[in-house]
PDB file of N, CA and C in Angstrom:
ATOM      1  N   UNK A   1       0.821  -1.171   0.000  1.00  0.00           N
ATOM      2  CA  UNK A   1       0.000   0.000   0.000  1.00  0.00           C
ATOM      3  C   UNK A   1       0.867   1.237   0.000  1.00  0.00           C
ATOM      4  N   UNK A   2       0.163   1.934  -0.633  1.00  0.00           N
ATOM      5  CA  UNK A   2       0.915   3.319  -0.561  1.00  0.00           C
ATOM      6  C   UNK A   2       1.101   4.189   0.548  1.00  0.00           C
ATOM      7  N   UNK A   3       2.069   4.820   0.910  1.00  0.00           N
ATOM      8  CA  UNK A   3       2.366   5.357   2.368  1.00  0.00           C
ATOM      9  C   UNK A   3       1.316   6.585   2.403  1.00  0.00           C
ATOM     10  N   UNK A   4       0.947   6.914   2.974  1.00  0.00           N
ATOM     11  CA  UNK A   4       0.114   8.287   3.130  1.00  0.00           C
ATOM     12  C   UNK A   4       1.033   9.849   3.003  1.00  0.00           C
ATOM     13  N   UNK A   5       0.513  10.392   2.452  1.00  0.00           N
ATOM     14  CA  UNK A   5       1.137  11.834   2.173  1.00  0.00           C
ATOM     15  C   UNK A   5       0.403  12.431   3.165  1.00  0.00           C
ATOM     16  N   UNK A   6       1.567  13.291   4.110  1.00  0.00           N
ATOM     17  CA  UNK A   6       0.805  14.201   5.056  1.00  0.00           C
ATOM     18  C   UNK A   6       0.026  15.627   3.948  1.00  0.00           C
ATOM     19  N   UNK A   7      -1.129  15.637   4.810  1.00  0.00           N
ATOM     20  CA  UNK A   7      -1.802  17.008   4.354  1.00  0.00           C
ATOM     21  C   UNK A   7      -1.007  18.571   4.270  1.00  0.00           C
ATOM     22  N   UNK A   8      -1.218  19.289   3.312  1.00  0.00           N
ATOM     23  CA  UNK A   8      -0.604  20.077   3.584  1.00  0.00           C
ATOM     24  C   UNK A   8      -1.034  21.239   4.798  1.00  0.00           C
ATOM     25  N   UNK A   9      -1.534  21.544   5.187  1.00  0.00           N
ATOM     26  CA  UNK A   9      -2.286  22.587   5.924  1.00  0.00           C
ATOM     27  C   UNK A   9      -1.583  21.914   7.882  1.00  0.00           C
ATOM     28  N   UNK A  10      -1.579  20.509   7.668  1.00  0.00           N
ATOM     29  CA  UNK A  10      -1.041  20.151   8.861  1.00  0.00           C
ATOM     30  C   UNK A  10       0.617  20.507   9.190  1.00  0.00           C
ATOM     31  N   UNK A  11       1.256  20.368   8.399  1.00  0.00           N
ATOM     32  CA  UNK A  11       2.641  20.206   7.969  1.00  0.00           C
ATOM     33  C   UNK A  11       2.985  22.287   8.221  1.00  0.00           C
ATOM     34  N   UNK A  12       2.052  22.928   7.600  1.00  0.00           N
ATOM     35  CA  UNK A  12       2.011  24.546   7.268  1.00  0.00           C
ATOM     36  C   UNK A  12       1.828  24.323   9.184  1.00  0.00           C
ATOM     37  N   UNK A  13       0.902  24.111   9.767  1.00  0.00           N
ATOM     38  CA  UNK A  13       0.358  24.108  11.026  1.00  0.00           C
ATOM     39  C   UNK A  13       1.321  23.798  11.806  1.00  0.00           C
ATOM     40  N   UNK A  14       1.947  22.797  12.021  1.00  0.00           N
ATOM     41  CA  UNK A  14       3.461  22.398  12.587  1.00  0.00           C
ATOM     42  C   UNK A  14       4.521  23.152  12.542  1.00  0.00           C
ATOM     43  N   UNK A  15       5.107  23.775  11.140  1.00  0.00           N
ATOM     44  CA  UNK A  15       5.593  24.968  11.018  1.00  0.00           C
ATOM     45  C   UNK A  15       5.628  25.771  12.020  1.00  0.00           C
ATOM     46  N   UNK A  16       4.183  26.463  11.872  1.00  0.00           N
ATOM     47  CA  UNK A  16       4.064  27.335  12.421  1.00  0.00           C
ATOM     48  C   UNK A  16       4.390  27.144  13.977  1.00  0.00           C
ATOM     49  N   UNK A  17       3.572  26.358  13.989  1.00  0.00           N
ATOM     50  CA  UNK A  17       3.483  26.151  15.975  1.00  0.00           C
ATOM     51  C   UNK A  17       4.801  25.972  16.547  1.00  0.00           C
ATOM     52  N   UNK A  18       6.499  26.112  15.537  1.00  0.00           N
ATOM     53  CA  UNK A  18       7.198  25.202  16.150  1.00  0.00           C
ATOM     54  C   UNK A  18       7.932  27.001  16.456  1.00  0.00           C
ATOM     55  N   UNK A  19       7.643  27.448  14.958  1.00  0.00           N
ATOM     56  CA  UNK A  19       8.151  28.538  15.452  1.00  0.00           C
ATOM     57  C   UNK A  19       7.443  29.864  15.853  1.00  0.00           C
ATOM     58  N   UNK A  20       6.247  29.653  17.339  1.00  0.00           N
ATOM     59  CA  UNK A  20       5.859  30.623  17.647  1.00  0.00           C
ATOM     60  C   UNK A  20       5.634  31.783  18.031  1.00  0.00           C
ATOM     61  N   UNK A  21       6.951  32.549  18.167  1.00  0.00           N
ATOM     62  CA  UNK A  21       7.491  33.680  18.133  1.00  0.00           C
ATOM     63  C   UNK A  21       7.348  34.797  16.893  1.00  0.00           C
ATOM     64  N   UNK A  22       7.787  33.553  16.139  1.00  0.00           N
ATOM     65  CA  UNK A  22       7.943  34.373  14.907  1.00  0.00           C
ATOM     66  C   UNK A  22       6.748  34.926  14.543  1.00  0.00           C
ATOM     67  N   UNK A  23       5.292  33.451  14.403  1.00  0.00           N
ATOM     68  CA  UNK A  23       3.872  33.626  14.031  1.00  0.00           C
ATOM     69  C   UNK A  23       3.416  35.060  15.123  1.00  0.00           C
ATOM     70  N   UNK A  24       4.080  35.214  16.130  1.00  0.00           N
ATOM     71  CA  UNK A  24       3.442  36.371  16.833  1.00  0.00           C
ATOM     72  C   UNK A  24       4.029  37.469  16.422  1.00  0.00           C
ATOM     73  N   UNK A  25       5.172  37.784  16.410  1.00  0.00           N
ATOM     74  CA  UNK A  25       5.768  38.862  15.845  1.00  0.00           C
ATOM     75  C   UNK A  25       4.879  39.494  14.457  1.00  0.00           C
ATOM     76  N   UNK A  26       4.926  38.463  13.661  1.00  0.00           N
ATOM     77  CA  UNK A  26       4.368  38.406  12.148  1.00  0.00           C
ATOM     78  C   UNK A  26       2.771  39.768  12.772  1.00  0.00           C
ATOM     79  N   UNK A  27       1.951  38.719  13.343  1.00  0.00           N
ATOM     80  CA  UNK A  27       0.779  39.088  13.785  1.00  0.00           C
ATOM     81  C   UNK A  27       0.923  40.849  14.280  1.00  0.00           C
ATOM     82  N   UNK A  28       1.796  41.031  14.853  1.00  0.00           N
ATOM     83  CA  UNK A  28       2.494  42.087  15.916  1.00  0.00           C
ATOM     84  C   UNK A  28       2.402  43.191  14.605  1.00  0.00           C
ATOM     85  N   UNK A  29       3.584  42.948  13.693  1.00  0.00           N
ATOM     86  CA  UNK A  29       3.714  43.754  12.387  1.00  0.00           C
ATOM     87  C   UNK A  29       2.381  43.790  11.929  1.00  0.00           C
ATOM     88  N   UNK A  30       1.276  43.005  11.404  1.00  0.00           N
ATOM     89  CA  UNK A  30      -0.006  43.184  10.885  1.00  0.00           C
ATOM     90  C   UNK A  30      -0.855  44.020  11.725  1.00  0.00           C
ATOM     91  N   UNK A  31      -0.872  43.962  12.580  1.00  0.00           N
ATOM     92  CA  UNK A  31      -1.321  45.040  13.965  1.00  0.00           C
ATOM     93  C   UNK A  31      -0.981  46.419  13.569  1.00  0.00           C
ATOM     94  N   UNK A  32       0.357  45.929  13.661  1.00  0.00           N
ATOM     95  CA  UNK A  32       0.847  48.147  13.881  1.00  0.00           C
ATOM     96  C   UNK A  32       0.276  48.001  12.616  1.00  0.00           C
ATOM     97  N   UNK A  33       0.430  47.505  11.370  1.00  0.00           N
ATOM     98  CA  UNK A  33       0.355  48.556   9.958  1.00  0.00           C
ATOM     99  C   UNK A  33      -1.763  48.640   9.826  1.00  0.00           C
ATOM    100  N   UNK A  34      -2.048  47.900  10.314  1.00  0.00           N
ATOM    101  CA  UNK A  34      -3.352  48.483  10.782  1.00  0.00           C
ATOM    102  C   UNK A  34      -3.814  49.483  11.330  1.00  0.00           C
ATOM    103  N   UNK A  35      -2.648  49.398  12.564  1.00  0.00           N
ATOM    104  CA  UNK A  35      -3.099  50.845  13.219  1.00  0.00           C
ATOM    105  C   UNK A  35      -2.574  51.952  12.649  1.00  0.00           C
ATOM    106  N   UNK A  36      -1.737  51.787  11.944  1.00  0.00           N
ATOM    107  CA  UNK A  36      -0.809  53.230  11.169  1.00  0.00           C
ATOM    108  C   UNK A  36      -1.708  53.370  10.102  1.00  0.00           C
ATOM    109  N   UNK A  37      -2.622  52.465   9.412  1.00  0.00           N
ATOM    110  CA  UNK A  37      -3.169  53.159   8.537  1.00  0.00           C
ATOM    111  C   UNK A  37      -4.996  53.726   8.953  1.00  0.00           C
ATOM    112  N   UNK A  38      -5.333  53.317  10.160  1.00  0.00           N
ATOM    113  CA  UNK A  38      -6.549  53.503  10.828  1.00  0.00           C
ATOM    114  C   UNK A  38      -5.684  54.943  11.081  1.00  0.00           C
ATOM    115  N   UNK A  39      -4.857  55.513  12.152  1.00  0.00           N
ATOM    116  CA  UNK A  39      -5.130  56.760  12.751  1.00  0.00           C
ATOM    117  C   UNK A  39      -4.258  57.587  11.611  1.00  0.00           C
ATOM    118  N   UNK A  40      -3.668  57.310  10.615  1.00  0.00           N
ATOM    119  CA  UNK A  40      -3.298  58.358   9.546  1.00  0.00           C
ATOM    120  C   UNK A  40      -4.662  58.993   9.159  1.00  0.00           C
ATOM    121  N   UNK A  41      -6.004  57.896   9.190  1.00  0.00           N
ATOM    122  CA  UNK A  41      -7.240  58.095   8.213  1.00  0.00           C
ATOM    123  C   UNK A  41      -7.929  59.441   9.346  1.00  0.00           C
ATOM    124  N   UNK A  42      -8.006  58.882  10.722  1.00  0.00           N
ATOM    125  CA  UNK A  42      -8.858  59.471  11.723  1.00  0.00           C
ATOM    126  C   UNK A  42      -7.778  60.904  11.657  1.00  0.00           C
ATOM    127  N   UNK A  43      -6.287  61.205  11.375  1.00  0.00           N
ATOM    128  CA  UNK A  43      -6.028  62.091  11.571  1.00  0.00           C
ATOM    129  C   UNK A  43      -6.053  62.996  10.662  1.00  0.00           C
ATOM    130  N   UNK A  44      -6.605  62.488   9.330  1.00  0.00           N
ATOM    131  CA  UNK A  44      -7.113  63.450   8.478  1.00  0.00           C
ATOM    132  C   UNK A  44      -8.106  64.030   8.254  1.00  0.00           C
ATOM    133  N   UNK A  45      -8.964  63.531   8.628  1.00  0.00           N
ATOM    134  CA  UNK A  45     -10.677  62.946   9.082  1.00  0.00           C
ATOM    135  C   UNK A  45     -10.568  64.521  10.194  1.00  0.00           C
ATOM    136  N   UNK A  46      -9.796  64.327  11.071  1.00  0.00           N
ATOM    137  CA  UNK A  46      -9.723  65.504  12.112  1.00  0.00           C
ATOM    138  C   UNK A  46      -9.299  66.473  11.850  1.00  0.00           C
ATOM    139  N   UNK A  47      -7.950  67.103  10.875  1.00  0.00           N
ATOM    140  CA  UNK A  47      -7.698  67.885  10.662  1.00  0.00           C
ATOM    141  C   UNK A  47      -8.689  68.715   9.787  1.00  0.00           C
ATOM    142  N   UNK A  48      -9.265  67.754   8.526  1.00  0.00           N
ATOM    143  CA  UNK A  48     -10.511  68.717   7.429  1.00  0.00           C
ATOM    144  C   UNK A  48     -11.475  69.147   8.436  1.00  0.00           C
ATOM    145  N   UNK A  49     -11.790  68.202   9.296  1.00  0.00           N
ATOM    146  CA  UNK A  49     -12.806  68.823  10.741  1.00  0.00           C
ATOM    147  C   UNK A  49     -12.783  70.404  11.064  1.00  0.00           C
ATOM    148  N   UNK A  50     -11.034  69.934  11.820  1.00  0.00           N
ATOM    149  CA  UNK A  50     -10.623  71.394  12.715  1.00  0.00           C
ATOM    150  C   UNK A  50     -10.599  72.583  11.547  1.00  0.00           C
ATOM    151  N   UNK A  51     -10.415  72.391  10.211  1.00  0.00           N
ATOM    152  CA  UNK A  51     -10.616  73.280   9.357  1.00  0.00           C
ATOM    153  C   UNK A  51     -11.705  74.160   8.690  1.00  0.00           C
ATOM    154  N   UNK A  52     -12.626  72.969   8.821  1.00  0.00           N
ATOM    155  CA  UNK A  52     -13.994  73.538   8.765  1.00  0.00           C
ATOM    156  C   UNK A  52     -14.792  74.508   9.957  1.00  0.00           C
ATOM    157  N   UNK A  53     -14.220  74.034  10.965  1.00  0.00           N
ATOM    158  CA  UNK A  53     -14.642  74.643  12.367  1.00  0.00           C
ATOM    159  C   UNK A  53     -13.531  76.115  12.479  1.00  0.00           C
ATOM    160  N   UNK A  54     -12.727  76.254  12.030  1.00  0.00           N
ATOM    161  CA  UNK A  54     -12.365  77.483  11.911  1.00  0.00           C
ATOM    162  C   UNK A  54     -12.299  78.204  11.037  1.00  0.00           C
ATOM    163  N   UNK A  55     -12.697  77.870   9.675  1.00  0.00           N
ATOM    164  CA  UNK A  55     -13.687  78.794   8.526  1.00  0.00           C
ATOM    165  C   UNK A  55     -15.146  79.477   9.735  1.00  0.00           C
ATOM    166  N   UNK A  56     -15.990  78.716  10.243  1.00  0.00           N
ATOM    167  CA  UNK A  56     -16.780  78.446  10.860  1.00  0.00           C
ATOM    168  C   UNK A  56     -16.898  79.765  11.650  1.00  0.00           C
ATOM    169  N   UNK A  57     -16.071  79.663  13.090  1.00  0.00           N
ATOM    170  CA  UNK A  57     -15.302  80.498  13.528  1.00  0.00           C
ATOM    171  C   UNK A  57     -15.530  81.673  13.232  1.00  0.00           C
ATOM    172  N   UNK A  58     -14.351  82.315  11.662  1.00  0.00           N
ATOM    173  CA  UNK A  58     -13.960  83.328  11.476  1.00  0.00           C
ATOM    174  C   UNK A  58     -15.370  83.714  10.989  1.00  0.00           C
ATOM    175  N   UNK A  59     -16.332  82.913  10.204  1.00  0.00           N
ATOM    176  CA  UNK A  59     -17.279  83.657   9.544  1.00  0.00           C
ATOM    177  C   UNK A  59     -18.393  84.327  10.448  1.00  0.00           C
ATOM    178  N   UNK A  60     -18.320  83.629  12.043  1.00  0.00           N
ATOM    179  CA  UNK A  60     -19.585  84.209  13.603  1.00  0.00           C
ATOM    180  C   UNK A  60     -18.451  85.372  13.944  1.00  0.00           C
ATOM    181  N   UNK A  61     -16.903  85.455  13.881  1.00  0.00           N
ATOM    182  CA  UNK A  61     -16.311  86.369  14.392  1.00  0.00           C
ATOM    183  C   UNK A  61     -17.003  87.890  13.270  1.00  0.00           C
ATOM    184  N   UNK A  62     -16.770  88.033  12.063  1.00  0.00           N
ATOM    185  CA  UNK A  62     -17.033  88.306  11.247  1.00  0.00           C
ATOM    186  C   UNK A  62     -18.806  88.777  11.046  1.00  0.00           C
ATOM    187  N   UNK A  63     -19.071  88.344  11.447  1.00  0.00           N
ATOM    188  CA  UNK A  63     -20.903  88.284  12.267  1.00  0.00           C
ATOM    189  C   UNK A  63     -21.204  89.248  13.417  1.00  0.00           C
ATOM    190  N   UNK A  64     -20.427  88.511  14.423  1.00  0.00           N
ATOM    191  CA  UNK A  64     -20.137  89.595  15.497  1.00  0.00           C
ATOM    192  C   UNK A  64     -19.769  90.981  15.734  1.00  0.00           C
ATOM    193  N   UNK A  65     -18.730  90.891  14.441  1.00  0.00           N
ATOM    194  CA  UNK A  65     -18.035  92.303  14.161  1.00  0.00           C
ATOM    195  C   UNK A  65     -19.368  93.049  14.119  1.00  0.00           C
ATOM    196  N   UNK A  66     -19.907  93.326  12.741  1.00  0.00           N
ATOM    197  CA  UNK A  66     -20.802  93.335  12.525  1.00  0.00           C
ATOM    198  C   UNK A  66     -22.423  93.602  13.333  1.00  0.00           C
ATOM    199  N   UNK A  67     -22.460  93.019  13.728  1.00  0.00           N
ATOM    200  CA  UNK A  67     -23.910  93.285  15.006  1.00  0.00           C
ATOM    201  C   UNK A  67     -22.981  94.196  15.950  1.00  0.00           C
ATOM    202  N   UNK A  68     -21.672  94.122  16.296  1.00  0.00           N
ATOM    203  CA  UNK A  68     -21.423  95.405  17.419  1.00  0.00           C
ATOM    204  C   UNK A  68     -21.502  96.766  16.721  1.00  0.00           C
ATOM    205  N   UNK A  69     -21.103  96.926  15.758  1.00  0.00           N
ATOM    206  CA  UNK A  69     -21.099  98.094  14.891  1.00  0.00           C
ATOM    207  C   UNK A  69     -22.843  98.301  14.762  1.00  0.00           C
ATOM    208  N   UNK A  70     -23.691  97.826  14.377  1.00  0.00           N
ATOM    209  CA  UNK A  70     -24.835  98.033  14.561  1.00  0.00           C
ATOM    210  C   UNK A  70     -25.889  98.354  15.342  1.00  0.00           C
ATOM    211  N   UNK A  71     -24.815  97.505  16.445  1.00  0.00           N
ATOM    212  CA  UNK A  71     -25.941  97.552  17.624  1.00  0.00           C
ATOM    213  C   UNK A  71     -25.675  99.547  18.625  1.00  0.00           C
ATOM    214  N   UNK A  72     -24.082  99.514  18.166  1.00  0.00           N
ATOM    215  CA  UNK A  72     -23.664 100.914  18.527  1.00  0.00           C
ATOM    216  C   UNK A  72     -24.456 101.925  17.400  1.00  0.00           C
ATOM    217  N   UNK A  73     -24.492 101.872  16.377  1.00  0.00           N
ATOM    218  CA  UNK A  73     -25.610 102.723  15.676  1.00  0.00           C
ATOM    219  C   UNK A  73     -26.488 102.477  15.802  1.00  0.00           C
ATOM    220  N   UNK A  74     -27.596 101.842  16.772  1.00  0.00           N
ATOM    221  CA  UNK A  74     -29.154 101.770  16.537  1.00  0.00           C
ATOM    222  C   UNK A  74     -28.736 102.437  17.664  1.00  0.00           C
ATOM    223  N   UNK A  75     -27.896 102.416  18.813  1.00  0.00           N
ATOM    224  CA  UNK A  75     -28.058 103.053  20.108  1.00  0.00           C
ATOM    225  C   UNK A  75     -27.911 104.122  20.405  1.00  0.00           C
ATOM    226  N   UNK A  76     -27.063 104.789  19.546  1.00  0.00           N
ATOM    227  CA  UNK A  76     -26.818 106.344  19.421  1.00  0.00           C
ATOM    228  C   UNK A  76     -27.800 107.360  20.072  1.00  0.00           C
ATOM    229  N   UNK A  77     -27.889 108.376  21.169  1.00  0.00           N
ATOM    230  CA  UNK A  77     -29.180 109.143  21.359  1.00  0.00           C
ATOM    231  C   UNK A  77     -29.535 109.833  20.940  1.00  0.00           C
ATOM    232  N   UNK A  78     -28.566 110.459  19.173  1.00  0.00           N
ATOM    233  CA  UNK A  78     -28.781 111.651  18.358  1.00  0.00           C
ATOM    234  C   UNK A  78     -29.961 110.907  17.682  1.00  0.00           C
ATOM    235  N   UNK A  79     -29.617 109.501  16.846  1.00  0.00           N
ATOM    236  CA  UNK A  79     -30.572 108.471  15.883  1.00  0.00           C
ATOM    237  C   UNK A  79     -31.580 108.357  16.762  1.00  0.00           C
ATOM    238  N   UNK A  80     -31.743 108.257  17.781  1.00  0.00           N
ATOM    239  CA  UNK A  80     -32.946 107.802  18.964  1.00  0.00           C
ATOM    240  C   UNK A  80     -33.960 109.211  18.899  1.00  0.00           C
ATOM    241  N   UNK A  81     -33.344 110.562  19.106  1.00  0.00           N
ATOM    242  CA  UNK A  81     -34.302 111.266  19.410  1.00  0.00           C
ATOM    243  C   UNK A  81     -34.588 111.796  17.604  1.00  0.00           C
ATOM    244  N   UNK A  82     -33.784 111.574  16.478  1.00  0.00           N
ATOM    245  CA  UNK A  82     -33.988 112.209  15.290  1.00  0.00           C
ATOM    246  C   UNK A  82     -35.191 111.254  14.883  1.00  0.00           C
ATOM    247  N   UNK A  83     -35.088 110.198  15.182  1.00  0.00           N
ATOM    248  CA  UNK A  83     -36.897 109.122  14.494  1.00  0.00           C
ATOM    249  C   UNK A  83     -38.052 109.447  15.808  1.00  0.00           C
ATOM    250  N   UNK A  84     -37.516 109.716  16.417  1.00  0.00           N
ATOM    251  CA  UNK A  84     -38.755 110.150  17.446  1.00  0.00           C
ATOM    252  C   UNK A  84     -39.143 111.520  17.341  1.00  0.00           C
ATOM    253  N   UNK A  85     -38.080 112.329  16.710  1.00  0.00           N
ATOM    254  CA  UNK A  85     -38.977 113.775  16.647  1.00  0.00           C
ATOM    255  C   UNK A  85     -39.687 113.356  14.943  1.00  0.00           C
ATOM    256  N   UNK A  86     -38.810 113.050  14.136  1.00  0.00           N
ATOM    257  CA  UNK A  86     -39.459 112.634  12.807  1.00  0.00           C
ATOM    258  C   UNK A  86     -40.498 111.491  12.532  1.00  0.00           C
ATOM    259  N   UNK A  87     -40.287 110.549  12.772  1.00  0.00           N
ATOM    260  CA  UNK A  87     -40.703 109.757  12.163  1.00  0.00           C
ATOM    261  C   UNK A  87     -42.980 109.359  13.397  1.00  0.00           C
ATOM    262  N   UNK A  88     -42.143 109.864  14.710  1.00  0.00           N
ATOM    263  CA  UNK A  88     -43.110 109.653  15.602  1.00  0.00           C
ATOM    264  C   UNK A  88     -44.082 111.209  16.232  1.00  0.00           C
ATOM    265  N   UNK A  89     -43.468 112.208  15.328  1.00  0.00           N
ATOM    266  CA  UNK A  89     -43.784 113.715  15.537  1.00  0.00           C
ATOM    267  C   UNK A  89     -43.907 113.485  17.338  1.00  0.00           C
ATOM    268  N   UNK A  90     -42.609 113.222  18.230  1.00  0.00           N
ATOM    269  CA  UNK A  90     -42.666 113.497  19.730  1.00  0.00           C
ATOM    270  C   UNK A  90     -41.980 115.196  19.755  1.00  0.00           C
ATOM    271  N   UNK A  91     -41.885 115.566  20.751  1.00  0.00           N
ATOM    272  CA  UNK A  91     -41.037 116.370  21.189  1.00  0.00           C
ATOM    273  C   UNK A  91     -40.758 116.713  22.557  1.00  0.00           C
ATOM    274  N   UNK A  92     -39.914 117.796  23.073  1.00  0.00           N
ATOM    275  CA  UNK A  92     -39.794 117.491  24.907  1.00  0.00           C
ATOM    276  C   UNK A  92     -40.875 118.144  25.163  1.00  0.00           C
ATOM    277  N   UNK A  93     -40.909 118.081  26.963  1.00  0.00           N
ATOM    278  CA  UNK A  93     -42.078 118.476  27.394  1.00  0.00           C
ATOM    279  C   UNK A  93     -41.808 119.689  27.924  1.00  0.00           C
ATOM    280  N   UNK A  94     -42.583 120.173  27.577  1.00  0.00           N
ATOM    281  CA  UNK A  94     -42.258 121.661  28.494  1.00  0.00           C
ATOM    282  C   UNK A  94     -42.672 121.838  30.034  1.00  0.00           C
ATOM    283  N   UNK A  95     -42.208 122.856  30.903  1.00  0.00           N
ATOM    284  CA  UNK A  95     -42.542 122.867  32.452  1.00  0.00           C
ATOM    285  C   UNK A  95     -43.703 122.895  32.398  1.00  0.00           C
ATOM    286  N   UNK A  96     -44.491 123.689  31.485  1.00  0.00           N
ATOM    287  CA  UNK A  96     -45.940 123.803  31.532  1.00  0.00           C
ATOM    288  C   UNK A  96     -46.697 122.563  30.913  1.00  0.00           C
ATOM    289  N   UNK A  97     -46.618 121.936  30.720  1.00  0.00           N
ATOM    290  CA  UNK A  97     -47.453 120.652  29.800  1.00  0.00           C
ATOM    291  C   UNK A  97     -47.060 119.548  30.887  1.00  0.00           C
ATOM    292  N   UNK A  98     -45.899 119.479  31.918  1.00  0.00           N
ATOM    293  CA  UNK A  98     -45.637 118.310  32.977  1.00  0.00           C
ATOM    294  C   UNK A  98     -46.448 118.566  34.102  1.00  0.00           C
ATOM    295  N   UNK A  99     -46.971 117.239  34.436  1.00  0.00           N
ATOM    296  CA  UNK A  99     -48.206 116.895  35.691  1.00  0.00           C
ATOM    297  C   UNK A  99     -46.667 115.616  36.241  1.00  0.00           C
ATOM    298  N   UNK A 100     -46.797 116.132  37.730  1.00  0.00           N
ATOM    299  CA  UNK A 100     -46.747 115.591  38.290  1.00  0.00           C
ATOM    300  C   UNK A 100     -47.499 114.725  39.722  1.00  0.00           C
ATOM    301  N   UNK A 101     -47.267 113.557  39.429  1.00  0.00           N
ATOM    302  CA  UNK A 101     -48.367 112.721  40.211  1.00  0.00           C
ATOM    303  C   UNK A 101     -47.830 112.138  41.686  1.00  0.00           C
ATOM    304  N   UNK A 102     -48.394 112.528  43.066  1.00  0.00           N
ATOM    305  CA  UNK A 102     -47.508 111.746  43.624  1.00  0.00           C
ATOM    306  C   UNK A 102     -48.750 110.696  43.825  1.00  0.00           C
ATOM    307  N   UNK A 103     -47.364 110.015  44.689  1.00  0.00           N
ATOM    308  CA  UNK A 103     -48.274 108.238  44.955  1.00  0.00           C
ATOM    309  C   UNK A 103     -48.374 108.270  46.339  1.00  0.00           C
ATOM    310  N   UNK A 104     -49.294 107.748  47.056  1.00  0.00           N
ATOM    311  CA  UNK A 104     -49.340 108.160  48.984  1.00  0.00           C
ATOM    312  C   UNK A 104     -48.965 106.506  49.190  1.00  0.00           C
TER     313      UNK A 104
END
């Protein structure tokens, strides 16, 4: 009868197991280049982020500017009393036209 040929996958398996250091190391290297190419991805991923968030940023700084400059011209008391004598026909009161009320 013919002798039996070992399988190959057993023989690969033996290999391995004899030299288990190596099979871990191997594993070790497949690891890091996983992780070197996972946080290269997340650190680009983060940087277009942080970039967008400071376009972001400059365009509310830029906003802000903006509403302070405005908010100082709506407040002005020259603009305040010029639409109230114009636009609302007010004017001051004179000593004679003021009632004063007291309260007991």
């Amino acid at each position: 009868m013919a002798e039996r040929q070992p399988r190959l996958a057993g023989i690969i398996g033996a290999e391995l197991w004899q030299s288990k250091w190596l099979l871990l190391l191997f594993l070790l290297v497949i690891g890091s280049a996983f992780a070197v190419v996972y946080l290269a991805q997340s650190n680009r991923l983060l940087t277009a982020n942080k970039e967008k968030l400071m376009v972001e940023r400059e365009n509310l700084d830029v906003e802000w500017r903006h509403l302070n400059l405005e908010e100082g011209t709506l407040g002005e008391d020259s603009r305040i009393d010029r639409i109230a004598r114009k636009d609302l026909n007010m004017k001051r009161v004179s000593r004679e036209d003021e009632k004063v009320i007291e309260l007991k």
